[in-house]
PDB file of N, CA and C in Angstrom:
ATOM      1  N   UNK A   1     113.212 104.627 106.535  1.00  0.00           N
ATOM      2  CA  UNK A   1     112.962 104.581 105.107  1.00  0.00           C
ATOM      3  C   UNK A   1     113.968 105.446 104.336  1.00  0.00           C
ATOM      4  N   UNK A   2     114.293 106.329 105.016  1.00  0.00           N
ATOM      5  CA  UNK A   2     115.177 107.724 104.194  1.00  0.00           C
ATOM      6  C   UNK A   2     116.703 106.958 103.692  1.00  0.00           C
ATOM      7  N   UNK A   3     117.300 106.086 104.628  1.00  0.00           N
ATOM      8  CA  UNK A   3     118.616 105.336 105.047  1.00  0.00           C
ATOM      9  C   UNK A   3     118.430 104.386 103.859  1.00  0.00           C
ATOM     10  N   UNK A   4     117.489 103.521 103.890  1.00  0.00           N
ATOM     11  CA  UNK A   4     117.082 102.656 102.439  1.00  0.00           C
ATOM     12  C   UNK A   4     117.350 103.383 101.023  1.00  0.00           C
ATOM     13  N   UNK A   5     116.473 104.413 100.894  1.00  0.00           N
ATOM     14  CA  UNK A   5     116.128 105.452  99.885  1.00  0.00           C
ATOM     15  C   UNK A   5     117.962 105.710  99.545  1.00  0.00           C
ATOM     16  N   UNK A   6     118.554 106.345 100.500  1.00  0.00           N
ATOM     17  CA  UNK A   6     119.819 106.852 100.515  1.00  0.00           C
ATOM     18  C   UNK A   6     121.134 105.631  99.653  1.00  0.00           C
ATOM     19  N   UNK A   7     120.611 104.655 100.668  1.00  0.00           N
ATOM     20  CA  UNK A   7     121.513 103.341  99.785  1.00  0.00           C
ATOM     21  C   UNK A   7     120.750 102.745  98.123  1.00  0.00           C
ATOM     22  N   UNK A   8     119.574 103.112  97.626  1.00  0.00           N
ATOM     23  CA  UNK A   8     119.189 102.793  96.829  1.00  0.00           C
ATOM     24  C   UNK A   8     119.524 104.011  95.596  1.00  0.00           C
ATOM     25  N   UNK A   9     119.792 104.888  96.127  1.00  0.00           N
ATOM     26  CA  UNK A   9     120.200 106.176  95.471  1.00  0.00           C
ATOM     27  C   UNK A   9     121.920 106.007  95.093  1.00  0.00           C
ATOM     28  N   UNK A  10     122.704 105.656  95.913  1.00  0.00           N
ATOM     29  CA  UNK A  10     124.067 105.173  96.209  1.00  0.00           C
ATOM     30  C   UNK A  10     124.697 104.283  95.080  1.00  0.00           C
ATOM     31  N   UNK A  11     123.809 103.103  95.005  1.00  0.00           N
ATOM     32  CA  UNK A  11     123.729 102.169  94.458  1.00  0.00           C
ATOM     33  C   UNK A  11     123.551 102.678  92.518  1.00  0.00           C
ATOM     34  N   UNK A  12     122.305 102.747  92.526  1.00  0.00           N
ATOM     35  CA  UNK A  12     121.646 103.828  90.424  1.00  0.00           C
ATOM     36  C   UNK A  12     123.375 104.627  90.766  1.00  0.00           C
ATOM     37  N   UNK A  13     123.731 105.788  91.609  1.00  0.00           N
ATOM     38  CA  UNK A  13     124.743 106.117  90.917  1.00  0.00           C
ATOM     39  C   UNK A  13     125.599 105.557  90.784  1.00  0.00           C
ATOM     40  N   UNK A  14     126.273 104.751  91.345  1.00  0.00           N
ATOM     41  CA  UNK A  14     127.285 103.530  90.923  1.00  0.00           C
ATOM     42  C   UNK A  14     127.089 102.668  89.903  1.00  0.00           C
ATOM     43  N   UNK A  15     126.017 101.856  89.463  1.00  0.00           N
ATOM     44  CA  UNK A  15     125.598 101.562  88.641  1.00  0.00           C
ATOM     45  C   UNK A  15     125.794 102.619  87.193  1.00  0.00           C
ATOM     46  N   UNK A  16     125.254 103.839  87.416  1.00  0.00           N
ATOM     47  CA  UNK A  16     125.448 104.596  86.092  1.00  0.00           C
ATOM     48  C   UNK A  16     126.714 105.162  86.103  1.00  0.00           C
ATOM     49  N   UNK A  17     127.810 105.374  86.743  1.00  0.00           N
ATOM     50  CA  UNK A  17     128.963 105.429  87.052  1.00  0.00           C
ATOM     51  C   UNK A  17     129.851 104.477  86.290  1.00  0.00           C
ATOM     52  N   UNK A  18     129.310 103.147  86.493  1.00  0.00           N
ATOM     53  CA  UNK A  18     129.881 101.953  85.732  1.00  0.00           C
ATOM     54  C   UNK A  18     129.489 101.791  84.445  1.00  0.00           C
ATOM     55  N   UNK A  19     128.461 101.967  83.894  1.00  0.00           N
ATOM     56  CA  UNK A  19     127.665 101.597  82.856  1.00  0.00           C
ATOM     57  C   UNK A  19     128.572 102.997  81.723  1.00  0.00           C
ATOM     58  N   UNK A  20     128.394 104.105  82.398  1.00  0.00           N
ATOM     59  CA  UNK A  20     129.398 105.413  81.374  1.00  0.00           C
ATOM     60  C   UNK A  20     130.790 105.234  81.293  1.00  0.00           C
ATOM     61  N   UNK A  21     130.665 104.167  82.177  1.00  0.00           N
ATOM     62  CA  UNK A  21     133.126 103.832  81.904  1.00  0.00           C
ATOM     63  C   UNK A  21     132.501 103.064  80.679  1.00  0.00           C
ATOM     64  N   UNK A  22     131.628 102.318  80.323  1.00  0.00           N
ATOM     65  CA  UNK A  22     131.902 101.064  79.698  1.00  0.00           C
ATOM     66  C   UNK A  22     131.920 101.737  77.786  1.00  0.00           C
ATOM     67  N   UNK A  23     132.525 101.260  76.975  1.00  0.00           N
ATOM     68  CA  UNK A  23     133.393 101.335  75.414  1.00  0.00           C
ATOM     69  C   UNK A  23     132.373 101.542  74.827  1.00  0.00           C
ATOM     70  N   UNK A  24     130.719 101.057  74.911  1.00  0.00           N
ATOM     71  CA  UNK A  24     129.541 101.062  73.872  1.00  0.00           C
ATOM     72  C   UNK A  24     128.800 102.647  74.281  1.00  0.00           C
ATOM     73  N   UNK A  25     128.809 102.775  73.408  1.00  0.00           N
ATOM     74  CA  UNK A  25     127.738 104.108  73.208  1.00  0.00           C
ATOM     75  C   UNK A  25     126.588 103.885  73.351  1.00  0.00           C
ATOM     76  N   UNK A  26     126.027 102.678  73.261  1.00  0.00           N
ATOM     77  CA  UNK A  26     124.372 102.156  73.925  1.00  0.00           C
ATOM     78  C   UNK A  26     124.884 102.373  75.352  1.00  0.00           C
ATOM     79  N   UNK A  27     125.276 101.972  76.194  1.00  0.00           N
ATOM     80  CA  UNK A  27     125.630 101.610  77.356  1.00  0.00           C
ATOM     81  C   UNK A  27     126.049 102.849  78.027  1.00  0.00           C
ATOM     82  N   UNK A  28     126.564 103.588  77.627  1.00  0.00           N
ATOM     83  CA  UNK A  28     127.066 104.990  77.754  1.00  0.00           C
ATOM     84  C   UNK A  28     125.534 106.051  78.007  1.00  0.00           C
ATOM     85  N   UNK A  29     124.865 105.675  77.242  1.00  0.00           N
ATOM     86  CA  UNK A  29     123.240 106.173  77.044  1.00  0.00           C
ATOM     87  C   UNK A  29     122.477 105.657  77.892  1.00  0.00           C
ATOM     88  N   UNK A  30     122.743 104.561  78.132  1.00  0.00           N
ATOM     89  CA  UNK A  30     121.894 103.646  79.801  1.00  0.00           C
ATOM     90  C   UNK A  30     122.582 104.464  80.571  1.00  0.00           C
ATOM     91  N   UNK A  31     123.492 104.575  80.942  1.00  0.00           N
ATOM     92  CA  UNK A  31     124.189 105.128  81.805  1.00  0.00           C
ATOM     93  C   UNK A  31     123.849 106.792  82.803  1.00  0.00           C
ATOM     94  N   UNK A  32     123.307 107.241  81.063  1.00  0.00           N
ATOM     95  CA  UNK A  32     122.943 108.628  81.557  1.00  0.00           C
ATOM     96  C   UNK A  32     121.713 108.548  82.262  1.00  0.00           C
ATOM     97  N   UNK A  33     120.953 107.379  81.449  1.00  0.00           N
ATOM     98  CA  UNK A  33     119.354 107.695  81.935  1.00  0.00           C
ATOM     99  C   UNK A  33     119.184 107.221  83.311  1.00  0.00           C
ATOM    100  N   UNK A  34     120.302 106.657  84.039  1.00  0.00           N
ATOM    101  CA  UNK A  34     119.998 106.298  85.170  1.00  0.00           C
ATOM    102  C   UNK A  34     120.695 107.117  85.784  1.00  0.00           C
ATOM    103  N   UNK A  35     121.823 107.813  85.854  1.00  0.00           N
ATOM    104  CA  UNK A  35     122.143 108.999  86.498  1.00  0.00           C
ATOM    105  C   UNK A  35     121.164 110.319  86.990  1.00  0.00           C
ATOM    106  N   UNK A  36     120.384 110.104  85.627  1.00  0.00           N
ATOM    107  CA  UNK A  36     119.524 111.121  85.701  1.00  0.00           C
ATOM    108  C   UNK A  36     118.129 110.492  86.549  1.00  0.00           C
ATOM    109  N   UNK A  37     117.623 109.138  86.789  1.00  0.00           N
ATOM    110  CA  UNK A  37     117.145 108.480  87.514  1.00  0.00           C
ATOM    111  C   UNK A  37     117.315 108.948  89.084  1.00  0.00           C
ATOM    112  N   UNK A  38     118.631 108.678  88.854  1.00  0.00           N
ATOM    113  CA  UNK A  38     119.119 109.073  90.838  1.00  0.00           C
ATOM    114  C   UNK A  38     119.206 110.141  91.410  1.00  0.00           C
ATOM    115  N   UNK A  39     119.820 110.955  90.126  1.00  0.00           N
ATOM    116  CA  UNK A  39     119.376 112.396  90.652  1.00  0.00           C
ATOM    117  C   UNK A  39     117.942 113.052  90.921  1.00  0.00           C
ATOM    118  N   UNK A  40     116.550 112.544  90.222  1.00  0.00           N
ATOM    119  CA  UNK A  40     115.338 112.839  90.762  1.00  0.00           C
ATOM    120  C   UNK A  40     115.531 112.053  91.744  1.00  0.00           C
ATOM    121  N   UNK A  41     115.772 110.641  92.279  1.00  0.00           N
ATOM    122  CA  UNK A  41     115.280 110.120  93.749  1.00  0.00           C
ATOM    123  C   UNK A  41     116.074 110.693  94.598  1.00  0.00           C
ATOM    124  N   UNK A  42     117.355 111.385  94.077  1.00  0.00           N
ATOM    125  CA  UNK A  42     117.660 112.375  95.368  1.00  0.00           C
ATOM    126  C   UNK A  42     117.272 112.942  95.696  1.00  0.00           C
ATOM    127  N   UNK A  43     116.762 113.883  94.913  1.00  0.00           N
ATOM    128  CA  UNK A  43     115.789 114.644  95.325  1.00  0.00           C
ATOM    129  C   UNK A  43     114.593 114.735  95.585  1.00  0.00           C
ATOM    130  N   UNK A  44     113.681 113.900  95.689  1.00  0.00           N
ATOM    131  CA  UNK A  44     112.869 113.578  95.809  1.00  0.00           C
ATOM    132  C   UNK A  44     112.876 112.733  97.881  1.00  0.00           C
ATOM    133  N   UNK A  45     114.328 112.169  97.904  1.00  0.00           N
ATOM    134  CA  UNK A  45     114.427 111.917  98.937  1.00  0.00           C
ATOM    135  C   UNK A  45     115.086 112.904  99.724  1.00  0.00           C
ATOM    136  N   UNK A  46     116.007 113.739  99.670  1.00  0.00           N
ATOM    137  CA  UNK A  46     116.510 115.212 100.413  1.00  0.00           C
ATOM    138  C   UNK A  46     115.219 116.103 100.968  1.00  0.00           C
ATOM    139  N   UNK A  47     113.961 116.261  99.701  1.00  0.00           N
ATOM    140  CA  UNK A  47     112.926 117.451 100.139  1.00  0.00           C
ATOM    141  C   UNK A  47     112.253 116.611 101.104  1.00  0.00           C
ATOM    142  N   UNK A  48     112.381 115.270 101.571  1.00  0.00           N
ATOM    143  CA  UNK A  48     111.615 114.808 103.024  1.00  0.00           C
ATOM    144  C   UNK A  48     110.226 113.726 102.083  1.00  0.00           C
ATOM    145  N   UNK A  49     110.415 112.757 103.027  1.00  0.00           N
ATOM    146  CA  UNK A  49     109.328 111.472 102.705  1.00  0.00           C
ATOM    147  C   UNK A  49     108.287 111.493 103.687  1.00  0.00           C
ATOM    148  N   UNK A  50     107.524 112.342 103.418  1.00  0.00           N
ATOM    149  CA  UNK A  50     106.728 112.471 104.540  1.00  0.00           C
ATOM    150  C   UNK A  50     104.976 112.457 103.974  1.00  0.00           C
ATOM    151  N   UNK A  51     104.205 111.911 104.287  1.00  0.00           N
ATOM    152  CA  UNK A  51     102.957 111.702 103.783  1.00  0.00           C
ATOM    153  C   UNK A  51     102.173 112.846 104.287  1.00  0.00           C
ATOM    154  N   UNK A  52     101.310 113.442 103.597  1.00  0.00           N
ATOM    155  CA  UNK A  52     100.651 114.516 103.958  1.00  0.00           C
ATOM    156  C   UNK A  52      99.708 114.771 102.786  1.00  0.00           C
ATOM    157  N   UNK A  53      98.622 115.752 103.055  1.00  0.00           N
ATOM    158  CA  UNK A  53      97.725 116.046 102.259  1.00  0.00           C
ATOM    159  C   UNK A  53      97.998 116.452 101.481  1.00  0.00           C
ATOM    160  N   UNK A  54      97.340 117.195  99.892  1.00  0.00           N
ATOM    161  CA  UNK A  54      97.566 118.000  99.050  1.00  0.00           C
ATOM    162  C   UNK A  54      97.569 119.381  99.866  1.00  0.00           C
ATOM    163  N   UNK A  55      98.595 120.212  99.493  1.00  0.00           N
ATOM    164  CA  UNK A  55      98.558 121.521  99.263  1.00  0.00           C
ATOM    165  C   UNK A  55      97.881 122.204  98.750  1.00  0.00           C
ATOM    166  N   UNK A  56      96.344 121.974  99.274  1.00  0.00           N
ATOM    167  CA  UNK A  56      95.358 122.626  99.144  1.00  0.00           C
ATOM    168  C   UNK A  56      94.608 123.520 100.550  1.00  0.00           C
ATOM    169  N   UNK A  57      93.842 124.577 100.274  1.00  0.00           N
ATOM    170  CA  UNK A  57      93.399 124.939 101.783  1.00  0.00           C
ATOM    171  C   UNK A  57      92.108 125.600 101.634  1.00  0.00           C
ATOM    172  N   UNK A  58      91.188 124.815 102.713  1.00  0.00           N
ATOM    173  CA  UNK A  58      89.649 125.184 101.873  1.00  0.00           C
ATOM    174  C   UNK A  58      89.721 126.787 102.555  1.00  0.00           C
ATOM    175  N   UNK A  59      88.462 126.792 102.304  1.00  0.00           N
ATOM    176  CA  UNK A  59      87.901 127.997 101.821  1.00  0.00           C
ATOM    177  C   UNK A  59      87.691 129.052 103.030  1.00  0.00           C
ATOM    178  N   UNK A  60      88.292 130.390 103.253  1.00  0.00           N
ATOM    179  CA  UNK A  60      88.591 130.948 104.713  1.00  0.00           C
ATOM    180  C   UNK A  60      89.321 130.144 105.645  1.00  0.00           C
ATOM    181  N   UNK A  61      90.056 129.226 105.261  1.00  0.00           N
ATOM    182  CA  UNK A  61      91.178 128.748 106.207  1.00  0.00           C
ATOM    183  C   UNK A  61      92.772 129.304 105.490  1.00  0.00           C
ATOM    184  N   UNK A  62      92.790 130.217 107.046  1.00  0.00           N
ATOM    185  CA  UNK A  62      94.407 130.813 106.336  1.00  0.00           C
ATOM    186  C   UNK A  62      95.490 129.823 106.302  1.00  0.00           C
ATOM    187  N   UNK A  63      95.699 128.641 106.992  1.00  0.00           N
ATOM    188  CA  UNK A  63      96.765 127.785 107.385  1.00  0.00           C
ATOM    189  C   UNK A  63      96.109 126.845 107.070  1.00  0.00           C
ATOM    190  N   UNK A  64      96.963 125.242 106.996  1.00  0.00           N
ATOM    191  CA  UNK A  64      96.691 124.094 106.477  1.00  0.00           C
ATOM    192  C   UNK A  64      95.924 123.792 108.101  1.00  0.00           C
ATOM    193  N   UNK A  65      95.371 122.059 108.008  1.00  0.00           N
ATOM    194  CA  UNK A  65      95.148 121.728 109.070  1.00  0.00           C
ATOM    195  C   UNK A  65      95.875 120.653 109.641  1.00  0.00           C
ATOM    196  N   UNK A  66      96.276 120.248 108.527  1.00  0.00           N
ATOM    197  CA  UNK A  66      97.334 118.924 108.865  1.00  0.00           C
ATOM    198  C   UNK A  66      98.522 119.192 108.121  1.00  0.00           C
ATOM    199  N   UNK A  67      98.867 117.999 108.197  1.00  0.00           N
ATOM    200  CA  UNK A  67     100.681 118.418 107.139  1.00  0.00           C
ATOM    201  C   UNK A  67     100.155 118.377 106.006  1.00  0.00           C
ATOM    202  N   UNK A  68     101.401 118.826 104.893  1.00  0.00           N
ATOM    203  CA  UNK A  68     100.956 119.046 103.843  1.00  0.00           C
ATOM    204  C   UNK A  68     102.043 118.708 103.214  1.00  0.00           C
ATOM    205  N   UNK A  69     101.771 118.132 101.960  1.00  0.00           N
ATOM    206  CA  UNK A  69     103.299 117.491 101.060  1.00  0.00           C
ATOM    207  C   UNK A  69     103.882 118.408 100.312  1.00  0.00           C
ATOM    208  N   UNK A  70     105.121 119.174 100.088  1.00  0.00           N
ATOM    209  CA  UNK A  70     105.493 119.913  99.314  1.00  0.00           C
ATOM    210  C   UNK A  70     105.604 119.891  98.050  1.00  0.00           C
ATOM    211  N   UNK A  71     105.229 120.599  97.029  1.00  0.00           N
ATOM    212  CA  UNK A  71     104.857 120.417  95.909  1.00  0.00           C
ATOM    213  C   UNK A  71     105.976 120.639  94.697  1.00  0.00           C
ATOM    214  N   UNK A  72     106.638 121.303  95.285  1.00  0.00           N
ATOM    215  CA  UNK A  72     107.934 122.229  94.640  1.00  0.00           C
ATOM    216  C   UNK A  72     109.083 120.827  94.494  1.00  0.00           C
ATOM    217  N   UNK A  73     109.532 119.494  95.109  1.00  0.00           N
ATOM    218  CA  UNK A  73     110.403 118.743  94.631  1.00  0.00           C
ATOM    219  C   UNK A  73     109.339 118.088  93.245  1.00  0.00           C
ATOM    220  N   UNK A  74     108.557 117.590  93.679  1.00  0.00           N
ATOM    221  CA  UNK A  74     107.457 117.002  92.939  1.00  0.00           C
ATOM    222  C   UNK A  74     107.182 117.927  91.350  1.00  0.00           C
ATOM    223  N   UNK A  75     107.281 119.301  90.916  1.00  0.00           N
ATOM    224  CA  UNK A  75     107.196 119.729  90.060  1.00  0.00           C
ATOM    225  C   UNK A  75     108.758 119.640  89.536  1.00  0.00           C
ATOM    226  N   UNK A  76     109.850 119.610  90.286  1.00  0.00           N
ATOM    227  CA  UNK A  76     110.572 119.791  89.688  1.00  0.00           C
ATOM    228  C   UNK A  76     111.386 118.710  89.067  1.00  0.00           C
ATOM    229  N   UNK A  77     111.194 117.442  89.701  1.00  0.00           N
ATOM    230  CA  UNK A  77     111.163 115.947  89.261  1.00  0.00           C
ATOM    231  C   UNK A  77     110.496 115.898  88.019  1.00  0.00           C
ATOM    232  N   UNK A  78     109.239 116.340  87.852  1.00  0.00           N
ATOM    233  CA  UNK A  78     108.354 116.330  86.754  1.00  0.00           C
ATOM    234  C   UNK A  78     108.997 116.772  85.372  1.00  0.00           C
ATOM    235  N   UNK A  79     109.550 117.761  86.060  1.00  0.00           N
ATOM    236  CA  UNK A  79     110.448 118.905  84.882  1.00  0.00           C
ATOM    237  C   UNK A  79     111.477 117.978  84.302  1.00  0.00           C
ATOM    238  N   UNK A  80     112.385 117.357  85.076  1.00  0.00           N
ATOM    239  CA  UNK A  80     113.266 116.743  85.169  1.00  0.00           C
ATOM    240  C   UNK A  80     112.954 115.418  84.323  1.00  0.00           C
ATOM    241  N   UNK A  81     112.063 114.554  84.586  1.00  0.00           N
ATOM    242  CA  UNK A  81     111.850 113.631  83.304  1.00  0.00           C
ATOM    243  C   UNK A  81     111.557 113.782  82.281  1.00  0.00           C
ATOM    244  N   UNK A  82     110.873 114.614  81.993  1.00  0.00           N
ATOM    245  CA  UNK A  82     110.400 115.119  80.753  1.00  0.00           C
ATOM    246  C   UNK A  82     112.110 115.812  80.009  1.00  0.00           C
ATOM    247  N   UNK A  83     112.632 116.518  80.643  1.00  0.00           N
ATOM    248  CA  UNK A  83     113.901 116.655  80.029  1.00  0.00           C
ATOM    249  C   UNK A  83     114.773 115.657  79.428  1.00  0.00           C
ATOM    250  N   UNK A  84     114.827 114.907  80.425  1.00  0.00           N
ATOM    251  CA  UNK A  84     115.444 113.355  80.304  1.00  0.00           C
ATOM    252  C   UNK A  84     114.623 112.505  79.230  1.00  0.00           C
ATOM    253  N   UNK A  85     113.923 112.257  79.201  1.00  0.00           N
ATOM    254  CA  UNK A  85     113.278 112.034  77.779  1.00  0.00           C
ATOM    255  C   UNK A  85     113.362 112.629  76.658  1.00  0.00           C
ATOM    256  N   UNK A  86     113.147 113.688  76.593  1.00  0.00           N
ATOM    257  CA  UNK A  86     114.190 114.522  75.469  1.00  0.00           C
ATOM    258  C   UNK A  86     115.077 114.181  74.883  1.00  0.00           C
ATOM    259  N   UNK A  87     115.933 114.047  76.057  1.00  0.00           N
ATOM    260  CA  UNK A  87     117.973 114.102  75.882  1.00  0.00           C
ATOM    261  C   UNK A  87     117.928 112.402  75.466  1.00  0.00           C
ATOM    262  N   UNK A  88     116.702 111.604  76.203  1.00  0.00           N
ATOM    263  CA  UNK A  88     117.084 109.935  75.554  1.00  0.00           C
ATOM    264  C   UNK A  88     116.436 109.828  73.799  1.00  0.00           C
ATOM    265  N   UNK A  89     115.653 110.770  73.327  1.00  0.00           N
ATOM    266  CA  UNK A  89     114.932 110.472  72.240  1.00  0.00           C
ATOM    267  C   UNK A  89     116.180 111.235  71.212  1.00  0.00           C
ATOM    268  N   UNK A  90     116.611 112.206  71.677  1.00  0.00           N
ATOM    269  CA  UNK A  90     117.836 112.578  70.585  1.00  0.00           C
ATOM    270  C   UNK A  90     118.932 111.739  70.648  1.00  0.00           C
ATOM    271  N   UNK A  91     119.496 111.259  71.922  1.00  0.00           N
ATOM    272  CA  UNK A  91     120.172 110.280  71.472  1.00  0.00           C
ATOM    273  C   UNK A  91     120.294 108.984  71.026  1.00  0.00           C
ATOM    274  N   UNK A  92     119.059 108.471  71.376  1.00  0.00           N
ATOM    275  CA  UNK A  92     118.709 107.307  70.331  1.00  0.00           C
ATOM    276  C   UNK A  92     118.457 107.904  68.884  1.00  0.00           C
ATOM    277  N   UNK A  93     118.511 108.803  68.631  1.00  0.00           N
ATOM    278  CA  UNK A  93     118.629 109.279  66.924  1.00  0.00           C
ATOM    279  C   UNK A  93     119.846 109.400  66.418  1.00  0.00           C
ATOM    280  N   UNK A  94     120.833 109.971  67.757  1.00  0.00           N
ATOM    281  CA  UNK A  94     122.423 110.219  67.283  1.00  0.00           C
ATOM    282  C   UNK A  94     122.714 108.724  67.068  1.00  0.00           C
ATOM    283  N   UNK A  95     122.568 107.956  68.482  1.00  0.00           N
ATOM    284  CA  UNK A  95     123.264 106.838  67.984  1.00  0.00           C
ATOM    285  C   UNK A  95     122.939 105.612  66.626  1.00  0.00           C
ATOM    286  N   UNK A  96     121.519 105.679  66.439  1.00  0.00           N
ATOM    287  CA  UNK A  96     121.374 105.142  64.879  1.00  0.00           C
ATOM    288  C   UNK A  96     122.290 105.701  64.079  1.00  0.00           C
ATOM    289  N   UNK A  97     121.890 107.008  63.553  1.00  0.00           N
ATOM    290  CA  UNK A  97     122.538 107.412  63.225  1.00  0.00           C
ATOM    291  C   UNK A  97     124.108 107.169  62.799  1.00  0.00           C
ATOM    292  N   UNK A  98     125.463 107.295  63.981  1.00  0.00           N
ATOM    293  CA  UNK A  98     126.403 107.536  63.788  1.00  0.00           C
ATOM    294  C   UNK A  98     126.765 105.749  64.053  1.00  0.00           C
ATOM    295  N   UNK A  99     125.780 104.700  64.559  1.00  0.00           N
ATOM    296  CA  UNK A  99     126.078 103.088  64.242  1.00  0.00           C
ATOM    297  C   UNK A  99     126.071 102.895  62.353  1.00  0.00           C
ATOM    298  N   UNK A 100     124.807 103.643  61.664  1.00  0.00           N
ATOM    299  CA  UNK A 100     124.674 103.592  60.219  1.00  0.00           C
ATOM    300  C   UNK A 100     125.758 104.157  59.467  1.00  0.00           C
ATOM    301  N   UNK A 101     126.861 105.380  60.071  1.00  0.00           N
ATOM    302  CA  UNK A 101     127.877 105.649  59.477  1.00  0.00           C
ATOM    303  C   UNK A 101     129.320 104.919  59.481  1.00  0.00           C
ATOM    304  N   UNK A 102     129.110 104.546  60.993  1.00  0.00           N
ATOM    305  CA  UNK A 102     130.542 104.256  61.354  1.00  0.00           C
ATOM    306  C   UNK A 102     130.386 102.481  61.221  1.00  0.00           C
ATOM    307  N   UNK A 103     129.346 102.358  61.583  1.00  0.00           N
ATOM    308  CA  UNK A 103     129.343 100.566  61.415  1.00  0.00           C
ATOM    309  C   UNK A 103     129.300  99.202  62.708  1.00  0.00           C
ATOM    310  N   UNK A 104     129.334 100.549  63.969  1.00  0.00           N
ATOM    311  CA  UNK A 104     130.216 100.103  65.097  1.00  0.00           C
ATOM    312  C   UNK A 104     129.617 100.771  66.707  1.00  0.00           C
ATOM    313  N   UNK A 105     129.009 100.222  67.256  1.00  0.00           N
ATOM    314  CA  UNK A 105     128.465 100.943  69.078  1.00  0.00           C
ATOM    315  C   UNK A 105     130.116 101.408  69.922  1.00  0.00           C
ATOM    316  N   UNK A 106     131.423 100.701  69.321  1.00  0.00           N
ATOM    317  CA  UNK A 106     132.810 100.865  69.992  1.00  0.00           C
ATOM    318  C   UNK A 106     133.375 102.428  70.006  1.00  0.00           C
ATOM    319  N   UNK A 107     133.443 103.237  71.548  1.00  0.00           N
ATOM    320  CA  UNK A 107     134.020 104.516  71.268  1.00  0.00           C
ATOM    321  C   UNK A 107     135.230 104.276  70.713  1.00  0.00           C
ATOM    322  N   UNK A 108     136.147 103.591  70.934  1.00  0.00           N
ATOM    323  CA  UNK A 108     137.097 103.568  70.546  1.00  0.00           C
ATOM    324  C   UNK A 108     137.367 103.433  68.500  1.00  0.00           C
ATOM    325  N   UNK A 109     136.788 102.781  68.475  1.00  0.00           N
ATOM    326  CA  UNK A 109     136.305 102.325  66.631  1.00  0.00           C
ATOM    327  C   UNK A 109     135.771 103.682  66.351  1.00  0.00           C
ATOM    328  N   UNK A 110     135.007 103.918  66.833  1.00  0.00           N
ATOM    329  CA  UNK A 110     134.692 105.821  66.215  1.00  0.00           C
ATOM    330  C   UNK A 110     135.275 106.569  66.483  1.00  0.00           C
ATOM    331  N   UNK A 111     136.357 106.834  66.984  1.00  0.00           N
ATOM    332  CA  UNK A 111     137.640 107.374  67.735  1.00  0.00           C
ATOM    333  C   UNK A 111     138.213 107.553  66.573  1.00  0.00           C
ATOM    334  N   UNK A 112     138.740 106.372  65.511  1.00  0.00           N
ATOM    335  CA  UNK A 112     139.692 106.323  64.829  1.00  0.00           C
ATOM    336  C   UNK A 112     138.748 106.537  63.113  1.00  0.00           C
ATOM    337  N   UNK A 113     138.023 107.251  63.235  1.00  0.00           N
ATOM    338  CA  UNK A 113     137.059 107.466  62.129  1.00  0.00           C
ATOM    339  C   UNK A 113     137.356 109.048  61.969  1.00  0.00           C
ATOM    340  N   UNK A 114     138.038 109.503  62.964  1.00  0.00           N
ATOM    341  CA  UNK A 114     138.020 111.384  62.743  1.00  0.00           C
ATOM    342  C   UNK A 114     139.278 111.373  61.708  1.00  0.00           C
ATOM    343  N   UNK A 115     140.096 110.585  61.320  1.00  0.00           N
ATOM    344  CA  UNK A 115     141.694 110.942  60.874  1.00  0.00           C
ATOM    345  C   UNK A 115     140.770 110.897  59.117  1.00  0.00           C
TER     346      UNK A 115
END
């Protein structure tokens, strides 16, 4: 499963790799959100795919009894979208925005708007 995970991870970054070469500033913005996509399933696939209980431990038991799923990629994935949502809600404001000034999604066409 990890080898799958690995080529499916491979793949979103190439994909967002391609999508940030491309001239539109929409597309440029897809681009990120899937970068930032692959980077949680990396990580998410690096800390181990392994099924296990909650990280919980009853009551006078010093040690787990079975495996246990680590909680620490899982919070920090969490962290991680919620950021990424952020960074996509401001830039869908920039890019209205600077389409309503300039007229145009083309980096290049807003390129020639600084002179």
């Amino acid at each position: 499963m990890e080898s799958l995970m690995a080529y499916v991870v491979g793949i979103l970054f190439a994909a967002a790799i391609y999508m940030m070469l491309r001239r539109s500033i929409v597309k440029l913005v897809i681009g990120l959100m899937i970068l930032s996509n692959a980077a949680n399933l990396l990580i998410f696939v690096v800390s181990g795919m392994t099924r296990g209980a909650p990280p919980l431990l009853p009551a006078g038991a010093e040690a787990p009894a079975s495996a246990i799923a680590d909680p620490l990629p899982q919070a920090l994935i969490l962290t991680a979208i919620v950021i990424a949502f952020g960074v996509l809600a401001f830039a869908v404001v920039l890019i209205r925005r600077a389409y309503e000034v300039v007229g145009t999604d083309d980096l290049d066409q807003m390129k020639d708007t600084d002179t």
